[in-house]
C-alpha atoms as a PDB file:
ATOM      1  CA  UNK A   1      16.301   9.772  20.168  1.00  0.00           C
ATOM      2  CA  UNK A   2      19.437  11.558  19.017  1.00  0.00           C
ATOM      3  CA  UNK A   3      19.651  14.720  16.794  1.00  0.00           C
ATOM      4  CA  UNK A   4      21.119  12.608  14.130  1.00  0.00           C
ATOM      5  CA  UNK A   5      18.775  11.313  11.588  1.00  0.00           C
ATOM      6  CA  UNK A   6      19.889   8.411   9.267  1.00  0.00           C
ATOM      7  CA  UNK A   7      18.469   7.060   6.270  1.00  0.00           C
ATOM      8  CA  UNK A   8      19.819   3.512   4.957  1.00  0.00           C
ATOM      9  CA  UNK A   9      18.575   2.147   1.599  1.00  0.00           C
ATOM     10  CA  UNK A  10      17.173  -1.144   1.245  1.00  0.00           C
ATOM     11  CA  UNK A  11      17.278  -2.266  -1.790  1.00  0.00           C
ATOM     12  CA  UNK A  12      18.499  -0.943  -5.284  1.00  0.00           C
ATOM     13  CA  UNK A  13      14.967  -0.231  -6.361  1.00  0.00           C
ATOM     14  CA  UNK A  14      13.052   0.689  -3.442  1.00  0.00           C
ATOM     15  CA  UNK A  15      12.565   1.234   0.159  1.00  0.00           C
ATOM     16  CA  UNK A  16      14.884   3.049   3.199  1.00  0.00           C
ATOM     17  CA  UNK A  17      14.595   2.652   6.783  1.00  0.00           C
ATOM     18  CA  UNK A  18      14.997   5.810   8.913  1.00  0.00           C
ATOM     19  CA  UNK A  19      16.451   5.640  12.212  1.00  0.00           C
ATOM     20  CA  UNK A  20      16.946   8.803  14.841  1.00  0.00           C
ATOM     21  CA  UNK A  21      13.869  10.413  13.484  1.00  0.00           C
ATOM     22  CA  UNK A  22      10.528  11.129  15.814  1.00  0.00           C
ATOM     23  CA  UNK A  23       7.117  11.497  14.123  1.00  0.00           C
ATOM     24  CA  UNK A  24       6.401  13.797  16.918  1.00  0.00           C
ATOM     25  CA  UNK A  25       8.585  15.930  15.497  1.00  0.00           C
ATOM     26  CA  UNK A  26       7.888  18.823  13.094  1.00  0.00           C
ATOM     27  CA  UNK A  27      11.876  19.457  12.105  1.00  0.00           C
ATOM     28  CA  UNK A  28      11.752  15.925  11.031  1.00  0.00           C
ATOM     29  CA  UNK A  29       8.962  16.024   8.448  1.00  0.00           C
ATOM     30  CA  UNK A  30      11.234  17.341   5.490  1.00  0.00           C
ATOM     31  CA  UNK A  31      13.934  14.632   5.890  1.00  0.00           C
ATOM     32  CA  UNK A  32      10.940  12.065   6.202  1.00  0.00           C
ATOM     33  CA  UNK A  33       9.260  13.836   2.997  1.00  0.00           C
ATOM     34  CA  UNK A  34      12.406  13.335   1.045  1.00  0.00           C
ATOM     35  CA  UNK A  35      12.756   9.741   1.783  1.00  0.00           C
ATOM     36  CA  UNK A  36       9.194   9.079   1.383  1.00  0.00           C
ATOM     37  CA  UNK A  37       9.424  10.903  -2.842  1.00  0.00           C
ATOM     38  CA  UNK A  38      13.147   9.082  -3.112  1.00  0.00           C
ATOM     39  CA  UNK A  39      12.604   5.566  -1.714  1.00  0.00           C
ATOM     40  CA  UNK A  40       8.641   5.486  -1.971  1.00  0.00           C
ATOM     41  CA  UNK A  41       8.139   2.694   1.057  1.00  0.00           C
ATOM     42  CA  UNK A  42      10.048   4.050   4.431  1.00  0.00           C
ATOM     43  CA  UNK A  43      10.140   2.604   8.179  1.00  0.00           C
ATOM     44  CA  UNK A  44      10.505   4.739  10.626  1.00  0.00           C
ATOM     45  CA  UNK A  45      12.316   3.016  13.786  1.00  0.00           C
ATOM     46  CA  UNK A  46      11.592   2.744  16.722  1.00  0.00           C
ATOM     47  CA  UNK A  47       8.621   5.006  17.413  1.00  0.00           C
ATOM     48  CA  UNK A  48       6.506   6.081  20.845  1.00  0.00           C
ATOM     49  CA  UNK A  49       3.251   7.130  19.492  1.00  0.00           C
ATOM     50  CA  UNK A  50       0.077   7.376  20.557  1.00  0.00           C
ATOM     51  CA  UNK A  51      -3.182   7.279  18.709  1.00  0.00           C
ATOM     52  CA  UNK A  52      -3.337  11.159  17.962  1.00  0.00           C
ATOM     53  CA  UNK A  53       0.172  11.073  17.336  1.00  0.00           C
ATOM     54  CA  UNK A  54      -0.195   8.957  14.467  1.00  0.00           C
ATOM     55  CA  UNK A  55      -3.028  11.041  13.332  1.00  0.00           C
ATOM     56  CA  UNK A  56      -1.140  14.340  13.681  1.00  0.00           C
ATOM     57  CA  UNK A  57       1.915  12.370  11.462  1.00  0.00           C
ATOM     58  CA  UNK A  58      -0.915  11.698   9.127  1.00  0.00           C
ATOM     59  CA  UNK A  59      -2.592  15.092   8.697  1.00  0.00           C
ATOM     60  CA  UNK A  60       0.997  16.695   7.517  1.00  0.00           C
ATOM     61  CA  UNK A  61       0.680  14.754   4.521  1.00  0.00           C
ATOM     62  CA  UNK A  62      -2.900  15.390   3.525  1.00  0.00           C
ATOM     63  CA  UNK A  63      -6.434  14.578   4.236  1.00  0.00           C
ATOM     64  CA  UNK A  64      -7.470  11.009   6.175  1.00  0.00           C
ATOM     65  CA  UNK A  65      -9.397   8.784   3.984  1.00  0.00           C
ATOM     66  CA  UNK A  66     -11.868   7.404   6.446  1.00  0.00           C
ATOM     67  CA  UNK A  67     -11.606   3.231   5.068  1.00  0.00           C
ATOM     68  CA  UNK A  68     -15.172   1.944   4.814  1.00  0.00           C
ATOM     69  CA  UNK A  69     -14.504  -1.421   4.730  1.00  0.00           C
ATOM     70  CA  UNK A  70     -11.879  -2.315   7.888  1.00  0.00           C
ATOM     71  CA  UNK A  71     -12.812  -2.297  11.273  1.00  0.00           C
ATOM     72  CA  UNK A  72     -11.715   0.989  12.871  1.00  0.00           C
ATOM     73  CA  UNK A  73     -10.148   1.563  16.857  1.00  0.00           C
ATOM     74  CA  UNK A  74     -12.283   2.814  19.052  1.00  0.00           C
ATOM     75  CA  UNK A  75     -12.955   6.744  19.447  1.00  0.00           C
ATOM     76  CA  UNK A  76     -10.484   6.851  16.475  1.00  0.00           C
ATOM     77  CA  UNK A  77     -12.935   6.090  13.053  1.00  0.00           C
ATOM     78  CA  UNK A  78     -10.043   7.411  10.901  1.00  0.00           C
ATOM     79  CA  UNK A  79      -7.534   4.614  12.358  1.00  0.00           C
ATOM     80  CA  UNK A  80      -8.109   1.238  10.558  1.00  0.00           C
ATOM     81  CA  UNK A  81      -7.461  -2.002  12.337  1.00  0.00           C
ATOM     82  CA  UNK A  82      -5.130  -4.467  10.867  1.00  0.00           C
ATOM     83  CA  UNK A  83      -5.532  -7.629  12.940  1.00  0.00           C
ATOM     84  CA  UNK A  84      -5.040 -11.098  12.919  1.00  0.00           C
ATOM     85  CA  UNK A  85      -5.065 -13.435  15.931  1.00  0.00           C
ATOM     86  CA  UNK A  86      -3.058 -16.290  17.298  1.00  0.00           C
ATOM     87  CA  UNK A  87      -5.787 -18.414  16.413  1.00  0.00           C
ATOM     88  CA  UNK A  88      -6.713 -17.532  12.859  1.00  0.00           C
ATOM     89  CA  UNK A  89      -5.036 -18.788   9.849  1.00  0.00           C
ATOM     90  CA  UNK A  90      -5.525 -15.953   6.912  1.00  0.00           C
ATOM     91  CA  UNK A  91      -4.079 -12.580   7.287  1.00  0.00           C
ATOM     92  CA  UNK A  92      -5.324  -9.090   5.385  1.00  0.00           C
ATOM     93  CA  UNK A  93      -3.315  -8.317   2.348  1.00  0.00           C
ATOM     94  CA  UNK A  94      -1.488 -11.631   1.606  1.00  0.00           C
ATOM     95  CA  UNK A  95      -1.585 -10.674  -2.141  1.00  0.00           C
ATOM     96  CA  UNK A  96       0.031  -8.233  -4.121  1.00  0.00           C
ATOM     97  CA  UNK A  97      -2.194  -4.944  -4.544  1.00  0.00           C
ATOM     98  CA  UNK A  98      -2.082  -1.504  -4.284  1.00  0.00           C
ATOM     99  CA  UNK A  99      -4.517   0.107  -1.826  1.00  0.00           C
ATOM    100  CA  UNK A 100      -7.674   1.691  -2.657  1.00  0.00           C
ATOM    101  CA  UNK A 101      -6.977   1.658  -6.535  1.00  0.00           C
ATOM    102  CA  UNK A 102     -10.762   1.778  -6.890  1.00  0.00           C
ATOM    103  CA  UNK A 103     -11.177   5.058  -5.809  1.00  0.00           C
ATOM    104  CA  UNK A 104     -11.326   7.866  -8.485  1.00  0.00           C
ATOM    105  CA  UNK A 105      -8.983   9.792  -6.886  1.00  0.00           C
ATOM    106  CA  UNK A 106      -6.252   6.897  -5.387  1.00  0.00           C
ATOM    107  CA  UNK A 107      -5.297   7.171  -1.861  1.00  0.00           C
ATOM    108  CA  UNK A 108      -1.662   8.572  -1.594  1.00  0.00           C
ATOM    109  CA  UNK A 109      -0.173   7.127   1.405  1.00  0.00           C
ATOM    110  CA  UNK A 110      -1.018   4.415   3.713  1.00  0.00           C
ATOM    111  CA  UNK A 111       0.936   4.586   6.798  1.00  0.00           C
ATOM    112  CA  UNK A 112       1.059   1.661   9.542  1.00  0.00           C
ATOM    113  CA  UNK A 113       2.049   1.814  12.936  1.00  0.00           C
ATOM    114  CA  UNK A 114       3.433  -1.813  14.575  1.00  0.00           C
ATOM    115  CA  UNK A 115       1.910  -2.435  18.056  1.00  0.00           C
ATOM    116  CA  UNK A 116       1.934  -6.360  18.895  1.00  0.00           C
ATOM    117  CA  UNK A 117       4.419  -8.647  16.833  1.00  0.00           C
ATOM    118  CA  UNK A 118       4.926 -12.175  16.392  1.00  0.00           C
ATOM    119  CA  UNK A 119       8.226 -13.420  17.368  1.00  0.00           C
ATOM    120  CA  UNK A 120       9.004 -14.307  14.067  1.00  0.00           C
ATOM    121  CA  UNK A 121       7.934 -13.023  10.441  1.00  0.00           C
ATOM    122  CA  UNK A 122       5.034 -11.201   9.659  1.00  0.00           C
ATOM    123  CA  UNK A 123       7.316  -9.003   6.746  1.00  0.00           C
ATOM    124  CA  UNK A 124       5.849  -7.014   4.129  1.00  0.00           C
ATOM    125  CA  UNK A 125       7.549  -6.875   0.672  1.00  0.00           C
ATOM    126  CA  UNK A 126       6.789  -4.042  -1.566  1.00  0.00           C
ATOM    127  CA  UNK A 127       7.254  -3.840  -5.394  1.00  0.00           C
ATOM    128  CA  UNK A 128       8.726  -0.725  -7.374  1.00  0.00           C
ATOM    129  CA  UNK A 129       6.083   0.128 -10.074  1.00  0.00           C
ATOM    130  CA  UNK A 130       8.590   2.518 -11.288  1.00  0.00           C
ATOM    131  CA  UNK A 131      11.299   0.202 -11.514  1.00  0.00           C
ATOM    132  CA  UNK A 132       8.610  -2.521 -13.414  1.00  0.00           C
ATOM    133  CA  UNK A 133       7.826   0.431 -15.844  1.00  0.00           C
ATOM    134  CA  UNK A 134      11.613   1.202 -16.742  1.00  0.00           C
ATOM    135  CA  UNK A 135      12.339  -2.000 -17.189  1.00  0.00           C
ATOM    136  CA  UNK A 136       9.505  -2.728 -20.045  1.00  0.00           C
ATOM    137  CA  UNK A 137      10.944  -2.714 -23.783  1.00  0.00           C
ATOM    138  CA  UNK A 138      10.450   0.657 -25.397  1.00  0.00           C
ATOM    139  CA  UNK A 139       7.713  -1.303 -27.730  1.00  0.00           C
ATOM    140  CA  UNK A 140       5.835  -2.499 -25.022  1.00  0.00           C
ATOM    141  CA  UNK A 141       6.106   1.068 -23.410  1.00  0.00           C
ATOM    142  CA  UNK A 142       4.283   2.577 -26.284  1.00  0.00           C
ATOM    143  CA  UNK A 143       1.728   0.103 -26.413  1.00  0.00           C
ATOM    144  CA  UNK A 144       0.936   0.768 -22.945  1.00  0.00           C
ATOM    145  CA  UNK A 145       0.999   4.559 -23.194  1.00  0.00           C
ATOM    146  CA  UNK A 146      -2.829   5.740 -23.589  1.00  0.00           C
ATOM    147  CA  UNK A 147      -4.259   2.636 -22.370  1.00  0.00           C
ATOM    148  CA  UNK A 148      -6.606   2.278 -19.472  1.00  0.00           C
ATOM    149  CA  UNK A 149      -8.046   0.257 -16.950  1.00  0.00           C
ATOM    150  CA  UNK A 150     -10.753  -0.189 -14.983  1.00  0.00           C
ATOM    151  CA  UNK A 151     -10.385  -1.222 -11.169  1.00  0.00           C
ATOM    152  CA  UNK A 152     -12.950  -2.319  -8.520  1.00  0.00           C
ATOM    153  CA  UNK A 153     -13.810  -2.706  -4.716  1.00  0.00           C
ATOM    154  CA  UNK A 154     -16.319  -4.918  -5.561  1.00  0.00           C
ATOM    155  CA  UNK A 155     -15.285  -8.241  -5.916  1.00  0.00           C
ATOM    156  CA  UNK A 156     -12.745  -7.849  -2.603  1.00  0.00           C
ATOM    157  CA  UNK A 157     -15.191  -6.163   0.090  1.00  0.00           C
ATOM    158  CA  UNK A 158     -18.873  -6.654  -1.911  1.00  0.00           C
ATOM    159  CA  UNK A 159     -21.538  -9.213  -1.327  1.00  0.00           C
ATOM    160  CA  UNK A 160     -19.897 -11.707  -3.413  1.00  0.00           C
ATOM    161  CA  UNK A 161     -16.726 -11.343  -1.438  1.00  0.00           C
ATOM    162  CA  UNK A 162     -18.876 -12.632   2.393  1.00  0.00           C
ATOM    163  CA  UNK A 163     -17.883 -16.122   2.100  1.00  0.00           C
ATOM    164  CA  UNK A 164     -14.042 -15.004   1.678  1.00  0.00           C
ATOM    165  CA  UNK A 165     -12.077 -15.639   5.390  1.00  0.00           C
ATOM    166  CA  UNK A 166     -11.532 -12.239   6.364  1.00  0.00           C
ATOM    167  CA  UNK A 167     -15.011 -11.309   5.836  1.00  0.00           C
ATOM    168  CA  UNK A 168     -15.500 -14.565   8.238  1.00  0.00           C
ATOM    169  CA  UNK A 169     -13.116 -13.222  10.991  1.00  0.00           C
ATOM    170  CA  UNK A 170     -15.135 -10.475  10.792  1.00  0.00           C
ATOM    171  CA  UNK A 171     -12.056  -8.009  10.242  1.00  0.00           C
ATOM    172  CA  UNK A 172     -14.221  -6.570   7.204  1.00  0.00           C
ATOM    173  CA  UNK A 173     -17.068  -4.664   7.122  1.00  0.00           C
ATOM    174  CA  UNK A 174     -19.679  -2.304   5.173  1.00  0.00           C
ATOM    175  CA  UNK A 175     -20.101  -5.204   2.126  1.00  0.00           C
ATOM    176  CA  UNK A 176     -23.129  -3.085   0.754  1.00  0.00           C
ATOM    177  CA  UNK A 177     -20.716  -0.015   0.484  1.00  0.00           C
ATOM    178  CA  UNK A 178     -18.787  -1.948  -1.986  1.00  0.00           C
ATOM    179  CA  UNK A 179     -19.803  -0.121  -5.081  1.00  0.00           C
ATOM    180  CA  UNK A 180     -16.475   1.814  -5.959  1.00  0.00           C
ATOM    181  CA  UNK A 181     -15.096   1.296  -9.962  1.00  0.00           C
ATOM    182  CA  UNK A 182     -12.593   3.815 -11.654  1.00  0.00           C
ATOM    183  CA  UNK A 183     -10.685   3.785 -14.917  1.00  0.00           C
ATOM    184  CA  UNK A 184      -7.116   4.896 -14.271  1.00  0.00           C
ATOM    185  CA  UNK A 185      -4.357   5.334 -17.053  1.00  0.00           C
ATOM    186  CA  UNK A 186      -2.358   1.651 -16.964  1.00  0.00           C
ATOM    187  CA  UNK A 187       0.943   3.844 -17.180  1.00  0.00           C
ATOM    188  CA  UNK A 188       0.891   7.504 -14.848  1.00  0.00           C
ATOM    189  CA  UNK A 189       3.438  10.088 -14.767  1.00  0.00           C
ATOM    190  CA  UNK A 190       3.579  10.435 -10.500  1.00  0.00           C
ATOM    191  CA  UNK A 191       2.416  13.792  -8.747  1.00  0.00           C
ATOM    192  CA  UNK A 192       5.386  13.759  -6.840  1.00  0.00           C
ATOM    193  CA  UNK A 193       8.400  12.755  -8.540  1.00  0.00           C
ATOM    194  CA  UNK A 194       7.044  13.386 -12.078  1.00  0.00           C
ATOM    195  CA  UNK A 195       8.313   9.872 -13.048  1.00  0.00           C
ATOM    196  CA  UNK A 196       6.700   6.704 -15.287  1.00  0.00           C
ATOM    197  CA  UNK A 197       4.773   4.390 -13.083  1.00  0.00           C
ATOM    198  CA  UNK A 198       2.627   1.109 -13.920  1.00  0.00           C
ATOM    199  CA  UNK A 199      -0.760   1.340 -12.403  1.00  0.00           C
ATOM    200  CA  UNK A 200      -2.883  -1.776 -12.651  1.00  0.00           C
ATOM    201  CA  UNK A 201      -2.640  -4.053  -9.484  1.00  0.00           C
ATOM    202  CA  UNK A 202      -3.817  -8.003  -8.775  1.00  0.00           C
ATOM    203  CA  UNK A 203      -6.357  -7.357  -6.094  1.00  0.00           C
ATOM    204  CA  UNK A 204      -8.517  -4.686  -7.679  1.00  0.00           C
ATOM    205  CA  UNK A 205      -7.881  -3.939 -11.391  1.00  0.00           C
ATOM    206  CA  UNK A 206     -10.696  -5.611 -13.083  1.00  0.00           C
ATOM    207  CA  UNK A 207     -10.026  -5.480 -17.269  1.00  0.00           C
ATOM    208  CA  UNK A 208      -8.250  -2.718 -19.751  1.00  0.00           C
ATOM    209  CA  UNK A 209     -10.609  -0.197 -21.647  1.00  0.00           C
ATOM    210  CA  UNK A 210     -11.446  -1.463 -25.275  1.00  0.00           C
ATOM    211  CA  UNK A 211      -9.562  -4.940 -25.354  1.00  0.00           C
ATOM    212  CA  UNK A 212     -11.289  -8.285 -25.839  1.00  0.00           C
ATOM    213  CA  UNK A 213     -11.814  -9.658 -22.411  1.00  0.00           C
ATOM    214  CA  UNK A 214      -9.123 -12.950 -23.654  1.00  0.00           C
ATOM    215  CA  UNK A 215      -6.702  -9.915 -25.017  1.00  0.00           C
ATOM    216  CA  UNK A 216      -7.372  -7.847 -21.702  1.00  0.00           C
ATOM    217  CA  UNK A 217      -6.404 -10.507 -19.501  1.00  0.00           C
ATOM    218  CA  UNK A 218      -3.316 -11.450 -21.469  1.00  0.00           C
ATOM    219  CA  UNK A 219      -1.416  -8.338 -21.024  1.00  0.00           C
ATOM    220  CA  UNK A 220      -2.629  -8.143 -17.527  1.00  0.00           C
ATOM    221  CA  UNK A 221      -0.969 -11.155 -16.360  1.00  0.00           C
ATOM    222  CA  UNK A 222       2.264 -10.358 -18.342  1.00  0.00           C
ATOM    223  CA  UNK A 223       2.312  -7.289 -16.463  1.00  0.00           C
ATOM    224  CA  UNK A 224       1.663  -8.965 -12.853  1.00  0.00           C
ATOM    225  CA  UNK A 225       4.231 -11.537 -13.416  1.00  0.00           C
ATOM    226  CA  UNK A 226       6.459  -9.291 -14.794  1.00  0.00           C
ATOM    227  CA  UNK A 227       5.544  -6.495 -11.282  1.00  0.00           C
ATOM    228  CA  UNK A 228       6.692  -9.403  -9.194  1.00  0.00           C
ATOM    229  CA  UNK A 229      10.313  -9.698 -10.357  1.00  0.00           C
ATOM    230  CA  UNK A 230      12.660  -9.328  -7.257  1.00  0.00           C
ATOM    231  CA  UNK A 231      14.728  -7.000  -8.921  1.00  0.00           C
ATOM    232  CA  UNK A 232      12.004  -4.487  -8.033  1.00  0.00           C
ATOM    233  CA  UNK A 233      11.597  -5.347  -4.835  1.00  0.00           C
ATOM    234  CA  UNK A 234      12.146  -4.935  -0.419  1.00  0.00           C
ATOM    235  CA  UNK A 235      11.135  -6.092   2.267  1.00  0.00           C
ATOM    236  CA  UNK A 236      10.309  -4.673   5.316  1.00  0.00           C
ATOM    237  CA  UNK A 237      11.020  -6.920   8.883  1.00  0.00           C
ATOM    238  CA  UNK A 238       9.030  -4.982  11.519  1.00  0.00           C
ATOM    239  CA  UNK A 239       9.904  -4.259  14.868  1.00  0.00           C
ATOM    240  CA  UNK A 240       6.870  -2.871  17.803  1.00  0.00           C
ATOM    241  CA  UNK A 241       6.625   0.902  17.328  1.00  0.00           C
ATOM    242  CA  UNK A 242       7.918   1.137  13.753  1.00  0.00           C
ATOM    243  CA  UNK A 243       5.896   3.521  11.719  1.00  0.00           C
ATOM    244  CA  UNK A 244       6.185   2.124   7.688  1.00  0.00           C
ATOM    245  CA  UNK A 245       4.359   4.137   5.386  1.00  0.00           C
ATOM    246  CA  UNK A 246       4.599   3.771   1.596  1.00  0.00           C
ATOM    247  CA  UNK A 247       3.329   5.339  -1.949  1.00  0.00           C
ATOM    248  CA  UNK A 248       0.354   4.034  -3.069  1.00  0.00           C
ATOM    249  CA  UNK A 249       0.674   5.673  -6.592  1.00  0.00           C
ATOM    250  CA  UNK A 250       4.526   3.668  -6.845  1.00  0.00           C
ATOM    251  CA  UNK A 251       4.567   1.026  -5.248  1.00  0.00           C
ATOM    252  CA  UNK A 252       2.658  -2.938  -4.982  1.00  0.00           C
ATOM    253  CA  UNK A 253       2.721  -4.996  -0.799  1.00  0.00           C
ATOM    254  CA  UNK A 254       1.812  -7.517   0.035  1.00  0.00           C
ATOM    255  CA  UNK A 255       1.816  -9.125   3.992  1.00  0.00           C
ATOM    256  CA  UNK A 256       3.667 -12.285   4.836  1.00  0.00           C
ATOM    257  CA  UNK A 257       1.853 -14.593   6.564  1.00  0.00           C
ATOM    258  CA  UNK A 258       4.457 -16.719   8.140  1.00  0.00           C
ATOM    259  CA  UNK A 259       3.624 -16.613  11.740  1.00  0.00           C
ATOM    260  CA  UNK A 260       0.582 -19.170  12.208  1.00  0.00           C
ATOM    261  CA  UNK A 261      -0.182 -19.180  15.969  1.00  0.00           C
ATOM    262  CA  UNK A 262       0.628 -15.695  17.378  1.00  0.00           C
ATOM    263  CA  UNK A 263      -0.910 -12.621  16.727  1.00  0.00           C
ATOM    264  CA  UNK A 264      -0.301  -9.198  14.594  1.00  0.00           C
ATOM    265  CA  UNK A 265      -1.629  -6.043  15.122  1.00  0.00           C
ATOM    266  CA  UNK A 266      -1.111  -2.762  13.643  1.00  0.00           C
ATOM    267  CA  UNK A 267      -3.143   0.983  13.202  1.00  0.00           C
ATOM    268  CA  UNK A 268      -3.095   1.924   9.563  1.00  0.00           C
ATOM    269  CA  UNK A 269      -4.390   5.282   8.589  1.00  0.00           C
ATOM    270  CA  UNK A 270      -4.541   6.160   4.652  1.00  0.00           C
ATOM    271  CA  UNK A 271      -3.809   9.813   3.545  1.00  0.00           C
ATOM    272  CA  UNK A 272      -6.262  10.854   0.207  1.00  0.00           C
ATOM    273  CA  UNK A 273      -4.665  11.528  -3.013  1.00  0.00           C
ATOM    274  CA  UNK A 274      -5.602  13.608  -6.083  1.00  0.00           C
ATOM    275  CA  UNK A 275      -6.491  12.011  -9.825  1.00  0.00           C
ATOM    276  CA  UNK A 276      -3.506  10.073 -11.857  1.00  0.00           C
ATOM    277  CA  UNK A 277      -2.969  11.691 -14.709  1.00  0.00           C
ATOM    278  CA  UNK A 278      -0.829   9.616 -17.792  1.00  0.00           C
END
């Protein structure tokens, strides 16, 4: 790779790619760091890493959150699997959520490393939640501000979840460890860029704190069509060795899954976080 280290943007509201910069590389971090606070979902081109590589990356940003409920590589239990194969038909994460919302102190980072493609598709698109927040009418800002809401692993890796298809392909695991519910603030001032954010998500937000269940999930699905808007968004085409790691805390993904017939493979490893605060 050359000394030079660029960083394109990808859209107006999110996302960069970052080309000329190594992982491996300490110098690198702060540029990386920057683009990570500013841009909240970066790929980082065209990377040679191994294994501990990845987890070295990893540990610069904080502690590894050990996932309970994906299949893990071998000799590596903090490196998740994300897998599907030529012949199966659902992938992980083919709707919009934020990861590990249900813990009571939200993962930070989740950062995935590309290591077999198909020859076609397989994108992720990511969704601003500061850009959905700034974009809310001032009225509907201060009804949000105070509110809260509860999220949940239970109903996506639990019991009740078995007969789902990736508990079937048997890419999940641990259902009886499924027991994970937190109430967040629906609107959180971020811990690294001090900025608004929205903070409910599709997958795992259950219900808002105090509302009638019929009121509760009223304002929730204004908000989810309204996170979806593709003002807000980017999306990410991969190519083998990128490393694409986004901000949990700002951002919604969700995985494409255009590519029936060939198989996609990828290492994810998820970096703790610390308690949102409004």
């Amino acid at each position: 790779m050359s000394d030079k280290i660029i960083v394109n943007r990808l859209a107006g509201s999110i996302g960069a790619e970052i080309i000329g910069a190594d992982v491996k590389n300490e110098h690198h971090w702060p540029i990386i760091r920057k683009a990570f606070i500013d841009f909240s979902v970066i790929s980082i081109r065209e990377q040679n890493i191994t294994p501990d590589d990845h987890l070295t990356f990893a540990k610069r940003w904080g502690e590894i959150n050990v996932n309970r409920f994906f299949n893990s590589l071998e000799s590596y239990p903090n490196i998740a699997i994300v897998l599907k194969e030529a012949d199966q038909t659902a992938a992980i994460g083919e709707d919009w959520h934020t990861d590990h919302s249900y813990d009571t102190k939200p993962a930070m980072c989740s950062i995935l490393h590309a290591i077999d493609l198909p020859p076609y598709g397989g994108d992720t698109c990511f969704s601003s939640q500061y850009a959905a927040y700034d974009a809310l009418s001032n009225k509907m800002k201060k009804m949000l501000d105070g509110q809260y809401a509860w999220h949940s692993s239970r109903h996506a890796f639990g019991e009740t979840a078995k007969s789902d298809a990736q508990h079937k392909t048997g890419n999940f695991k641990n259902a009886n460890k499924a027991t994970q519910d937190a109430l967040h603030p629906v609107v959180i001032t971020h811990p690294l860029s001090g900025k608004k954010a929205l903070y409910v998500n599709p997958d795992f937000t259950t219900h808002l704190e105090g509302f009638k269940p019929s009121e509760s999930k009223a304002i929730l699905s204004f908000l989810y069509s309204h996170c979806q808007n593709a003002d807000f968004q980017c999306r990410i085409k991969w190519k083998k060795g990128d490393v694409t790691m986004w901000d949990n805390r700002a951002t919604w993904h969700k995985a494409i899954n255009d590519y029936q017939g060939y198989r996609r493979y990828m290492h994810r490893i998820t970096v703790e976080g610390c308690t949102v605060n409004p």
